[in-house]
C-alpha atoms as a PDB file:
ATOM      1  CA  UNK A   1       0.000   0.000   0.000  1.00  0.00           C
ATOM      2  CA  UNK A   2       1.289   3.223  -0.932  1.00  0.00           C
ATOM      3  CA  UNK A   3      -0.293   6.625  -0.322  1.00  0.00           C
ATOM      4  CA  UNK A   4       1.121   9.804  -1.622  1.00  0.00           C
ATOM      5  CA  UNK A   5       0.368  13.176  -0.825  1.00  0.00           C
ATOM      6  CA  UNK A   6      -3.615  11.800  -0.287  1.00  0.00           C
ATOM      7  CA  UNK A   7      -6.688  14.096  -0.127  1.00  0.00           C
ATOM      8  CA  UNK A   8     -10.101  13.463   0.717  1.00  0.00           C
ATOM      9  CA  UNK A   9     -13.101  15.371   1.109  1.00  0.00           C
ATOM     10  CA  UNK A  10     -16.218  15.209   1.872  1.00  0.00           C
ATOM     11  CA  UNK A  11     -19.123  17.139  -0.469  1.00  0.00           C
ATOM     12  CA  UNK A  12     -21.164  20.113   0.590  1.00  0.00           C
ATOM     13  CA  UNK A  13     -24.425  19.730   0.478  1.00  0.00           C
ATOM     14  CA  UNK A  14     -26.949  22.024   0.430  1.00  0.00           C
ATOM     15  CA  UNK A  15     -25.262  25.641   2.180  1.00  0.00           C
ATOM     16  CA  UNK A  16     -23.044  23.828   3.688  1.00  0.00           C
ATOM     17  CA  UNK A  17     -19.189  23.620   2.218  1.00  0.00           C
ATOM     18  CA  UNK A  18     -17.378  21.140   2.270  1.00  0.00           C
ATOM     19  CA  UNK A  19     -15.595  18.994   4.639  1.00  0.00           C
ATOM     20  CA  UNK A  20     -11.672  18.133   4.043  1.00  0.00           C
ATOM     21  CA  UNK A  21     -10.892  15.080   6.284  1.00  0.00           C
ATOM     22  CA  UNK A  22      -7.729  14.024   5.478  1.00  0.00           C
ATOM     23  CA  UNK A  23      -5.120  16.409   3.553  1.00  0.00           C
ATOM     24  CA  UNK A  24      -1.296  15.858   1.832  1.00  0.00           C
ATOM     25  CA  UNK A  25      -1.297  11.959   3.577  1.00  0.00           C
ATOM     26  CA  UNK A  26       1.738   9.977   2.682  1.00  0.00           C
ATOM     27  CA  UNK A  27       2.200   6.921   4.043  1.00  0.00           C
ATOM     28  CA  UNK A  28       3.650   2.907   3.109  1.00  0.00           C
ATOM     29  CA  UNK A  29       2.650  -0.127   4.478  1.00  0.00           C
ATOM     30  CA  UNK A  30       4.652  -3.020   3.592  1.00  0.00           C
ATOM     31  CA  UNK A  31       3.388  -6.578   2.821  1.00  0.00           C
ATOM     32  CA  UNK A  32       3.002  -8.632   6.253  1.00  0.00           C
ATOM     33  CA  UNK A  33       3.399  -5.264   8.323  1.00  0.00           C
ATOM     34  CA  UNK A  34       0.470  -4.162  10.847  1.00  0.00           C
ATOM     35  CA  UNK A  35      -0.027  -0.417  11.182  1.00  0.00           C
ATOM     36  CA  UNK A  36      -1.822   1.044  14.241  1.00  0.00           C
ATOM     37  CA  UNK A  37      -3.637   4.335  13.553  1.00  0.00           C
ATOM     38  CA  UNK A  38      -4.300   6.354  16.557  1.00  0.00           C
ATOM     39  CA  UNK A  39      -5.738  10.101  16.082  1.00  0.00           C
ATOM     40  CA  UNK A  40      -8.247  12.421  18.260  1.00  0.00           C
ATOM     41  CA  UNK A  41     -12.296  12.476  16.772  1.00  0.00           C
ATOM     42  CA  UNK A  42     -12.392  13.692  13.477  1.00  0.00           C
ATOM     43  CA  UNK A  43      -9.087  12.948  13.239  1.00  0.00           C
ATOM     44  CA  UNK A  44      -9.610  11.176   9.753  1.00  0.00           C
ATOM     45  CA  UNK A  45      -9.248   7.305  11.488  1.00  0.00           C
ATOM     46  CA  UNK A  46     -12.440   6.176   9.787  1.00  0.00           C
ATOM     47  CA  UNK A  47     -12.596   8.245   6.819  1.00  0.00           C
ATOM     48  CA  UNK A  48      -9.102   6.719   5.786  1.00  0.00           C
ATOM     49  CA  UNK A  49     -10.435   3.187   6.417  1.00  0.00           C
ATOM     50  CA  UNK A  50     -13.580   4.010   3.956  1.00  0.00           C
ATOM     51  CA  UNK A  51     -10.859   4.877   1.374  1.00  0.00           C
ATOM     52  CA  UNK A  52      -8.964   2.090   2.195  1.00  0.00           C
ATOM     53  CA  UNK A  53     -11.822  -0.481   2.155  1.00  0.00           C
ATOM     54  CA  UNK A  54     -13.162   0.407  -1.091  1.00  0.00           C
ATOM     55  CA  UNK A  55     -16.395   1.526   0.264  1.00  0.00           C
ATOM     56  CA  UNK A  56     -16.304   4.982  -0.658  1.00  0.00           C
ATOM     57  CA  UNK A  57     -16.680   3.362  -4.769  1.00  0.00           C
ATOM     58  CA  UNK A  58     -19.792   1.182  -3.087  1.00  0.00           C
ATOM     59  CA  UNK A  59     -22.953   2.393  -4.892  1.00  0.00           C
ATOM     60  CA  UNK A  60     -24.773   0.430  -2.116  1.00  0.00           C
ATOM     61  CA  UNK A  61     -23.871   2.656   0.638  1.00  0.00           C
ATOM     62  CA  UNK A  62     -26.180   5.520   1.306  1.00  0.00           C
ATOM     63  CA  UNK A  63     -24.282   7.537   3.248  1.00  0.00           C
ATOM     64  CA  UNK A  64     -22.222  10.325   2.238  1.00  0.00           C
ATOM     65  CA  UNK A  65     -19.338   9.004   0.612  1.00  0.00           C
ATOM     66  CA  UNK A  66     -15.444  10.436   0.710  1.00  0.00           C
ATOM     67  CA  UNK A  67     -14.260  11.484  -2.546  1.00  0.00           C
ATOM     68  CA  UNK A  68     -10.430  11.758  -3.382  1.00  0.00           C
ATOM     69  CA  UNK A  69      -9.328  15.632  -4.669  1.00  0.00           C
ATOM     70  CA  UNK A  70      -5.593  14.839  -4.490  1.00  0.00           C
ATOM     71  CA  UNK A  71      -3.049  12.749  -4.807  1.00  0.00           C
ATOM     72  CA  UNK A  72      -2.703   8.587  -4.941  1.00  0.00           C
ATOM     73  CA  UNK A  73      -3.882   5.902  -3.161  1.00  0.00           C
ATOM     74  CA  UNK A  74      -2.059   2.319  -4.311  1.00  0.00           C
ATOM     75  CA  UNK A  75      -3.282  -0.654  -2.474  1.00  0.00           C
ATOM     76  CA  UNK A  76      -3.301  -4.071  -3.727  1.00  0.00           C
ATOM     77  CA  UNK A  77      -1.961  -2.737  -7.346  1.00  0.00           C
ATOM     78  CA  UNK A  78      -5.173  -0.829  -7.585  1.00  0.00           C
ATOM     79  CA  UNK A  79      -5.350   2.717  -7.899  1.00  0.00           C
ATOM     80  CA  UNK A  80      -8.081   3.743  -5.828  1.00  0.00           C
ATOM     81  CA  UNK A  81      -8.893   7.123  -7.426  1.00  0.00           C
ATOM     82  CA  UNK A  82      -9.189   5.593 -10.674  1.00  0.00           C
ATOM     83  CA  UNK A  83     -10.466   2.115 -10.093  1.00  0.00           C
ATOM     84  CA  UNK A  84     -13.605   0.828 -11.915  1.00  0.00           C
ATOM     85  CA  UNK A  85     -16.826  -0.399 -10.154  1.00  0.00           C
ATOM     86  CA  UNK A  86     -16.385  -3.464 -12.123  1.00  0.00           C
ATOM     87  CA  UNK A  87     -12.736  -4.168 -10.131  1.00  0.00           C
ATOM     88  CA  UNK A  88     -14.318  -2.957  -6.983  1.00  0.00           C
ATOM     89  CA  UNK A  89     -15.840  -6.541  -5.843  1.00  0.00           C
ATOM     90  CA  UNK A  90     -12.491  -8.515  -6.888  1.00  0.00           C
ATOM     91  CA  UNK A  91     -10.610  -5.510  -4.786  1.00  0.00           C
ATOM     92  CA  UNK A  92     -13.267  -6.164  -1.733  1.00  0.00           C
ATOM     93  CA  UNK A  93     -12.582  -9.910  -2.061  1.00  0.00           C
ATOM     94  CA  UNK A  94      -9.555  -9.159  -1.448  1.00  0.00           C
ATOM     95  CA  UNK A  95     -10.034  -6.554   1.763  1.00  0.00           C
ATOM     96  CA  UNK A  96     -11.455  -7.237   4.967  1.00  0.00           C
ATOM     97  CA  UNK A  97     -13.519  -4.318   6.419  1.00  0.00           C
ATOM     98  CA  UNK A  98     -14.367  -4.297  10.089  1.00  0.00           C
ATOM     99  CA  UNK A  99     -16.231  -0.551  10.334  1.00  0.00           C
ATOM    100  CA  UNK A 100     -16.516   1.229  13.346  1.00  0.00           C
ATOM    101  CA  UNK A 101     -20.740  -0.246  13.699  1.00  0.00           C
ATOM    102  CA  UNK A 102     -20.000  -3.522  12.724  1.00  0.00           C
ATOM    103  CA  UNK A 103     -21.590  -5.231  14.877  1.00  0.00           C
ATOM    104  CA  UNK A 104     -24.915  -3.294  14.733  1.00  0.00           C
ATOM    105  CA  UNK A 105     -24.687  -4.098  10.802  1.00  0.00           C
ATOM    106  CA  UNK A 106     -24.811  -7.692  11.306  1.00  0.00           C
ATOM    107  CA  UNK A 107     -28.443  -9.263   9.568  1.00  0.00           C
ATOM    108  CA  UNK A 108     -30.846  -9.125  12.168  1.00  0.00           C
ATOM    109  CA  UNK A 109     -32.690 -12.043  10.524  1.00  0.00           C
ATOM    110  CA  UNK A 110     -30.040 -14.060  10.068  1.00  0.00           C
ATOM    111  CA  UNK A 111     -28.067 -16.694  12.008  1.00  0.00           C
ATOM    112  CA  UNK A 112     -24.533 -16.147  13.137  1.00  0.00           C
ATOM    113  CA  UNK A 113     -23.743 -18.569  10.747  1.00  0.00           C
ATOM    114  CA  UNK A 114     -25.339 -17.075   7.987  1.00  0.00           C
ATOM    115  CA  UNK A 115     -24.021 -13.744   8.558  1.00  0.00           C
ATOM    116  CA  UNK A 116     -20.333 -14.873   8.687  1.00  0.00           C
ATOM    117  CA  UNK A 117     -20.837 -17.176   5.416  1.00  0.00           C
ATOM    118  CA  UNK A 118     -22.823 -14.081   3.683  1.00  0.00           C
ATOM    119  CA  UNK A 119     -19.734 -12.357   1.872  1.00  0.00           C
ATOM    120  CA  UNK A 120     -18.819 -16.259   0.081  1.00  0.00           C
ATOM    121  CA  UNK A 121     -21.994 -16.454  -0.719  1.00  0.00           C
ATOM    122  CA  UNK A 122     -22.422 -13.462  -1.989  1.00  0.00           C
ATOM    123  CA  UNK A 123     -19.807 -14.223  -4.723  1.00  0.00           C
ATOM    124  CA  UNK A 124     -20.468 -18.013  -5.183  1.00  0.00           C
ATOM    125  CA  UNK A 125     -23.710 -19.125  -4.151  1.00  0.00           C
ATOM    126  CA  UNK A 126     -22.990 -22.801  -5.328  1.00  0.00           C
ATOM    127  CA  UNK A 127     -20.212 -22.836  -2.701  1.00  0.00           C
ATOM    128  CA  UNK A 128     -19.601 -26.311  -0.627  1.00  0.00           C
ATOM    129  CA  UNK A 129     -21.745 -26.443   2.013  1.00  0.00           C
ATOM    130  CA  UNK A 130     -19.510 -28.849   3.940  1.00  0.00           C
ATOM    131  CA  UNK A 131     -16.577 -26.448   3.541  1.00  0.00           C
ATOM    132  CA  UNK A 132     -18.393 -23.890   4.054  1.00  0.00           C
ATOM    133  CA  UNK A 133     -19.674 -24.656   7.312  1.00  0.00           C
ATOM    134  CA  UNK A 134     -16.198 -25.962   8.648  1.00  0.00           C
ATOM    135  CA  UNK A 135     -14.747 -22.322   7.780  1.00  0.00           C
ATOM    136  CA  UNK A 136     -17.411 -20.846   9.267  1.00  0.00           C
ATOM    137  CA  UNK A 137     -17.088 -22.731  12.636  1.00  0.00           C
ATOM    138  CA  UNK A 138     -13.056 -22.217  12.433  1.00  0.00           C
ATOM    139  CA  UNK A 139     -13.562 -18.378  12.569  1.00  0.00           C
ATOM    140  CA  UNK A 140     -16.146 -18.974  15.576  1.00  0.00           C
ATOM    141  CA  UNK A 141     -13.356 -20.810  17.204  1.00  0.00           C
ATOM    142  CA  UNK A 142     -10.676 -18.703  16.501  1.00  0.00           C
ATOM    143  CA  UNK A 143     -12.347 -15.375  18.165  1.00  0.00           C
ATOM    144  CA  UNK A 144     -12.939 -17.274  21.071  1.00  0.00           C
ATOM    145  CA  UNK A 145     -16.666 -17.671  20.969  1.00  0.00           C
ATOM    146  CA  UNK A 146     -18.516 -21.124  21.653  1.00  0.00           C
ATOM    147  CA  UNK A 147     -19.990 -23.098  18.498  1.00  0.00           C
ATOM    148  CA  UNK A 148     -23.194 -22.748  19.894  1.00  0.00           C
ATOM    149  CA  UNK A 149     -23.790 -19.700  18.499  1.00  0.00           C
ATOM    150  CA  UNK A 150     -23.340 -20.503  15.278  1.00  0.00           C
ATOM    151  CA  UNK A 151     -27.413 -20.942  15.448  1.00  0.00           C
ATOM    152  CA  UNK A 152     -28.247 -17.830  17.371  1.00  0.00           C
ATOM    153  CA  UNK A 153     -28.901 -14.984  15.891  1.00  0.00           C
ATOM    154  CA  UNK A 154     -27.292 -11.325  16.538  1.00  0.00           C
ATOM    155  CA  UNK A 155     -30.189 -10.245  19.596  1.00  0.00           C
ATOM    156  CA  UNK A 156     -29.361 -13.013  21.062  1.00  0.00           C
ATOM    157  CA  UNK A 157     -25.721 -11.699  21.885  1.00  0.00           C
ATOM    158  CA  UNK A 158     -23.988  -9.419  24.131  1.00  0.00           C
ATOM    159  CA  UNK A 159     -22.393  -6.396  22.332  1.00  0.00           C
ATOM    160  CA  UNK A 160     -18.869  -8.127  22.564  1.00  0.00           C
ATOM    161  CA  UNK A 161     -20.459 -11.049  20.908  1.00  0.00           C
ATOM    162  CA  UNK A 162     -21.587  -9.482  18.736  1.00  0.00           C
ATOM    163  CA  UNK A 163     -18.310  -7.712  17.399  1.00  0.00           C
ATOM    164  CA  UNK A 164     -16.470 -10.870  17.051  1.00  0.00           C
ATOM    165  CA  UNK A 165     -19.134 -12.264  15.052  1.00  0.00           C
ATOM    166  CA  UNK A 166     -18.536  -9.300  12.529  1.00  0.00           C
ATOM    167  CA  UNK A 167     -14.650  -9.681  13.161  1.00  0.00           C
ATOM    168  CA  UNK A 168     -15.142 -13.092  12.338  1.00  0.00           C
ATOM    169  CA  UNK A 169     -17.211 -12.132   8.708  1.00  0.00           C
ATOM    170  CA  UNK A 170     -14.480  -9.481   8.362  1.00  0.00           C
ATOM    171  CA  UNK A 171     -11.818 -12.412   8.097  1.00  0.00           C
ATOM    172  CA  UNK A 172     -13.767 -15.141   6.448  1.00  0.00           C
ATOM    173  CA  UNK A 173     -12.841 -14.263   2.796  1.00  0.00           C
ATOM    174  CA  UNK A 174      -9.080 -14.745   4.073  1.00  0.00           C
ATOM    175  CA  UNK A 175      -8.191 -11.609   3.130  1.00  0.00           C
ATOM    176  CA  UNK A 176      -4.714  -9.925   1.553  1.00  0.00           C
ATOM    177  CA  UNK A 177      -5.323  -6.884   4.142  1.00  0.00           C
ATOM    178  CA  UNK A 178      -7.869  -6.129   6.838  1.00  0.00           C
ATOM    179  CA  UNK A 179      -8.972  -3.104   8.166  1.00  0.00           C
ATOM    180  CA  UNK A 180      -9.990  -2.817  11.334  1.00  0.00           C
ATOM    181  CA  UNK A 181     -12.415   0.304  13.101  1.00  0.00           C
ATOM    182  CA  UNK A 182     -11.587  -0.362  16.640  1.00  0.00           C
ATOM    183  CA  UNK A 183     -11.393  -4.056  16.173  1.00  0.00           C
ATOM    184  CA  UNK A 184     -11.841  -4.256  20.426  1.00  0.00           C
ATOM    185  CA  UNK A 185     -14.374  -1.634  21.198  1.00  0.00           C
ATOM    186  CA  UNK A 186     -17.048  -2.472  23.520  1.00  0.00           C
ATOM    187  CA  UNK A 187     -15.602  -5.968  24.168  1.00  0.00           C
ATOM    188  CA  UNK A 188     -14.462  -6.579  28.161  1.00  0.00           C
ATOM    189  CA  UNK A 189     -10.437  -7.249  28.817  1.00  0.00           C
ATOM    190  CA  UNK A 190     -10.382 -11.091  28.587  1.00  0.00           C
ATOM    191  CA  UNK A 191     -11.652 -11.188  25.634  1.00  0.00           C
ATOM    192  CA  UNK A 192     -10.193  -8.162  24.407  1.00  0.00           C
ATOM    193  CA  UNK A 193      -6.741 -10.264  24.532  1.00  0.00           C
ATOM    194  CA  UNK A 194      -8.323 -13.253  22.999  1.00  0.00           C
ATOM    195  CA  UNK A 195      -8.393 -10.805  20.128  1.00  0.00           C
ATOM    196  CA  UNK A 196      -5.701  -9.464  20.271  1.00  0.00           C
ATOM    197  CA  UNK A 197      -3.741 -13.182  20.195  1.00  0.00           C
ATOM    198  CA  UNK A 198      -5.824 -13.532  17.205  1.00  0.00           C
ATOM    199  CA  UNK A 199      -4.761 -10.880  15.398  1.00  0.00           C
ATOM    200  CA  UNK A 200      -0.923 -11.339  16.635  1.00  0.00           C
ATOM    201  CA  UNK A 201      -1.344 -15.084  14.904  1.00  0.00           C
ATOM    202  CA  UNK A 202      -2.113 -13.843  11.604  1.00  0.00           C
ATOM    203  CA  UNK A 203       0.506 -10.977  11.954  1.00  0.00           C
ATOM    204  CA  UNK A 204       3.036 -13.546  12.525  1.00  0.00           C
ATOM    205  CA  UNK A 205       1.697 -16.058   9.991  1.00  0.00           C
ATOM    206  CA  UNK A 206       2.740 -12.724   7.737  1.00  0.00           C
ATOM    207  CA  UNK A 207      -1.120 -14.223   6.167  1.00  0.00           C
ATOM    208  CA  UNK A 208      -2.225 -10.442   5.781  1.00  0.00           C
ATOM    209  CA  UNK A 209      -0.971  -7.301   6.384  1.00  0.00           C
ATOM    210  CA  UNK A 210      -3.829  -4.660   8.750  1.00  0.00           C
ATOM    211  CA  UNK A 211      -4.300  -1.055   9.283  1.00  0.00           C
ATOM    212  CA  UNK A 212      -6.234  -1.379  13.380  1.00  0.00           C
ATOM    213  CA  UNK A 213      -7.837   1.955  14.026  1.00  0.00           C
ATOM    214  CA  UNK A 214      -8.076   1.702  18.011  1.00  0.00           C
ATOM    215  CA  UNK A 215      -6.912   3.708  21.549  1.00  0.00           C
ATOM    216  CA  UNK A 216      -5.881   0.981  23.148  1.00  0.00           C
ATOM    217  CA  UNK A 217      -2.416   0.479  23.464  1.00  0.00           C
ATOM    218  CA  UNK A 218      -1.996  -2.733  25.075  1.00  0.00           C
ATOM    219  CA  UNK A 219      -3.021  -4.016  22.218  1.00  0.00           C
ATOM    220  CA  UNK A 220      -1.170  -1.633  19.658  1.00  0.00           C
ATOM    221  CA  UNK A 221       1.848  -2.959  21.872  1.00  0.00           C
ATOM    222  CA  UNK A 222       1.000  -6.613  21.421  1.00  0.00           C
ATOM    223  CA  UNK A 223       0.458  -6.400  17.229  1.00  0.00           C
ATOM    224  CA  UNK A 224       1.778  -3.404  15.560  1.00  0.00           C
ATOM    225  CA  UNK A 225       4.879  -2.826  14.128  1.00  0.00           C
ATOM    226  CA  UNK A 226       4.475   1.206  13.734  1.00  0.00           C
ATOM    227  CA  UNK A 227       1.715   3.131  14.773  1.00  0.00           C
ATOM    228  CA  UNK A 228       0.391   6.196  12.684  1.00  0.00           C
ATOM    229  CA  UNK A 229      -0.940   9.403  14.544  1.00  0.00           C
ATOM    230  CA  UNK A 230      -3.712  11.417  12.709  1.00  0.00           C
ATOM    231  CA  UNK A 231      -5.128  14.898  14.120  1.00  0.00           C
ATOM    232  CA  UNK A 232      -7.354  17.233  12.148  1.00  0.00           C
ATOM    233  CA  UNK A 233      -6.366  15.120   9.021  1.00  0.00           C
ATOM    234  CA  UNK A 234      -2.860  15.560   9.147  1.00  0.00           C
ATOM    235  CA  UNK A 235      -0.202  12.726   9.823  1.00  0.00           C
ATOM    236  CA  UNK A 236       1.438  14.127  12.418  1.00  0.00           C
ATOM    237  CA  UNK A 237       3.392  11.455  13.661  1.00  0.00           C
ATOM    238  CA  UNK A 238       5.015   7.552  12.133  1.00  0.00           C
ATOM    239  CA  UNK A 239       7.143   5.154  13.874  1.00  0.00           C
ATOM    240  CA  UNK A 240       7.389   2.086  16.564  1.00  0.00           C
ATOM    241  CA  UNK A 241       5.432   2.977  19.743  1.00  0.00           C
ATOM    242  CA  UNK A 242       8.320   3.589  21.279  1.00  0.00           C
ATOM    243  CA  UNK A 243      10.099   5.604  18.806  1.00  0.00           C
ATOM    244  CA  UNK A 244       6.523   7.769  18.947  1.00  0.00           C
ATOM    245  CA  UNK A 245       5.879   8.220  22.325  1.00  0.00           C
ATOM    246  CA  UNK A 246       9.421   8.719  23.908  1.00  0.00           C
ATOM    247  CA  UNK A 247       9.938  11.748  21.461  1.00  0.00           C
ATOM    248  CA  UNK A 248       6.511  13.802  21.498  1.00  0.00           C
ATOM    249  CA  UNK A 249       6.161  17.011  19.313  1.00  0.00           C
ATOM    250  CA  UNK A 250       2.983  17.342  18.595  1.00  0.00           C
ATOM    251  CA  UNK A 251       0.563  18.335  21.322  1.00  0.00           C
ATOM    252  CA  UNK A 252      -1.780  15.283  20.561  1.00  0.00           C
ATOM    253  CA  UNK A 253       1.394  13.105  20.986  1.00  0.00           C
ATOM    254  CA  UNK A 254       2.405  14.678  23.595  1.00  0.00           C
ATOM    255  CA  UNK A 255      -1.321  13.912  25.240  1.00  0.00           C
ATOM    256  CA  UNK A 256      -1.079  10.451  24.767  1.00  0.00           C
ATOM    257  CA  UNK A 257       2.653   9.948  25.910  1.00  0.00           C
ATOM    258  CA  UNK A 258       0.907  11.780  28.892  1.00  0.00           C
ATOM    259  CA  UNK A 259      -1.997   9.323  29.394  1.00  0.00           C
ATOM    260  CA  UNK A 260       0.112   6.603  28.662  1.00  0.00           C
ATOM    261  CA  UNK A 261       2.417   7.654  31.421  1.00  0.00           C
ATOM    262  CA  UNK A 262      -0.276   7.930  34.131  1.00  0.00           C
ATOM    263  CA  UNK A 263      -1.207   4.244  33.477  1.00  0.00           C
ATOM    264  CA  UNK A 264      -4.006   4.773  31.064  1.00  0.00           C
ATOM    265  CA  UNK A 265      -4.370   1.361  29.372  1.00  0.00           C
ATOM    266  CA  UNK A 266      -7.230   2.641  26.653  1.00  0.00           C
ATOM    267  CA  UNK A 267      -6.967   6.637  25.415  1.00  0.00           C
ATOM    268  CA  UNK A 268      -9.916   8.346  25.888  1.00  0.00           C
ATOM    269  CA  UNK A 269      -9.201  11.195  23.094  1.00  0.00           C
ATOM    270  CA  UNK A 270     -11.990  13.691  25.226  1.00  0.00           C
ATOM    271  CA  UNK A 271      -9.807  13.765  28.532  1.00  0.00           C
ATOM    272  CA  UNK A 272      -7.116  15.200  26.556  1.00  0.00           C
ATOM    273  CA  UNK A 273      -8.228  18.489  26.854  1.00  0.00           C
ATOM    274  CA  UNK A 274      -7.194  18.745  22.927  1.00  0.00           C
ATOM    275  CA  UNK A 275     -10.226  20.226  20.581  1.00  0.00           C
ATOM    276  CA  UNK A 276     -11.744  17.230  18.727  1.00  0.00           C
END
């Protein structure tokens, strides 16, 4: 994935002008490599994974939709800004999207099951229904949720069962990259780790490479190899944890070395005291 010099906007509509959310972004992400984006609200975070995802092209989704007004965005050997409907479902085969409502997206009227298997299906219906099944309950396994759920269906579930059943339909295409919306939000610490551990097995397995959009660290810690730093849609800051966070400039930085400092496991961007 390549970006260079990146800008996106949002239209005006009616009176109102319009919105730039992300402006002159240029960053690399290298094949295997996991990239934690941190950033205050309306920072950019989401609006980058909606260019990233491909669902910005999506002529399904209603809701105002980013538009590129500068620059490149490479990913996958597709160039975003240019890229054809027709390549956009062979792109999204190829991307996993976890967005930031997930789990409130899931079918209400269908099984877990169902909802996990949706995206193959959705591409071949005639799919094995043996294999099918086995992959399904694999995924179930592997984000630490029992198999009897595979029968329930989503308001049945707790809110943290909930988002592992969408992390779960996120990753069942095996895709090339995943991103992630706060992969962990709403989800309590043990099994906050149990995802985490997932995520670390794949990074290692070098299976996929992931952009994670999330404030908490511990987990940043546990599966990134660099962290990005968005505020007001600028970059403002690219390296290891460490490298980040032991040498703040920028007052958001500087906020979470802060936080970080006085034990905060999760970053609450409001206590920063920063404008959001």
């Amino acid at each position: 994935m390549v970006l260079s010099d990146l800008s996106v906007e949002y239209p005006g509509r009616g009176p109102s002008p319009a919105h730039v959310a992300l402006h002159g972004i240029t960053l690399r992400l290298a094949p295997g490599e996991v990239l934690g984006v941190l950033g205050s609200a309306g920072s950019g975070k989401s609006t980058l994974a909606k260019i990233l995802s491909g669902v910005f092209l999506d002529p399904r989704d209603e809701e105002v939709r980013p538009v590129i007004t500068g620059g490149a965005a490479r990913v996958l050997g597709q160039e975003l800004r240019r890229m054809s409907r027709r390549k956009l479902a062979e792109y999204q085969y190829r991307v996993g999207y976890l967005p930031q409502d997930a789990a409130v997206r899931l079918l209400p009227d269908r099984t877990v099951a169902e909802n996990i298997a949706e995206p193959i299906l959705e591409r071949d219906p005639r799919y094995d229904v043996k294999a099918l099944r086995l992959r399904v309950a694999n995924l179930v396994d592997a984000v630490r949720l029992p198999l009897t759920v595979l029968d329930l269906f989503p308001y049945e579930l707790s809110n943290g069962q909930r988002q592992r059943v969408a992390l779960a339909r996120a990753l069942v295409l095996k895709p090339t990259l995943l991103i992630a919306d706060e992969p962990t939000a709403g989800i309590d610490l043990t099994v906050r780790d149990a995802v985490a551990q997932l995520l670390h097995e794949l990074r290692d397995g070098h299976t996929f490479s992931a952009i994670v959009i999330t404030h908490d660290l511990p987990v940043l810690r546990r599966i990134a190899d660099r962290i990005a730093v968005f505020d007001r849609g600028a970059l403002v800051a690219l390296g290891t944890i460490d490298e980040v966070l032991d040498d703040p400039s920028h007052p958001y930085v500087k906020a979470l070395a802060g936080a970080l400092d006085g034990g905060h496991a999760i970053i609450d961007e409001v206590e920063t005291g920063l404008p959001t």
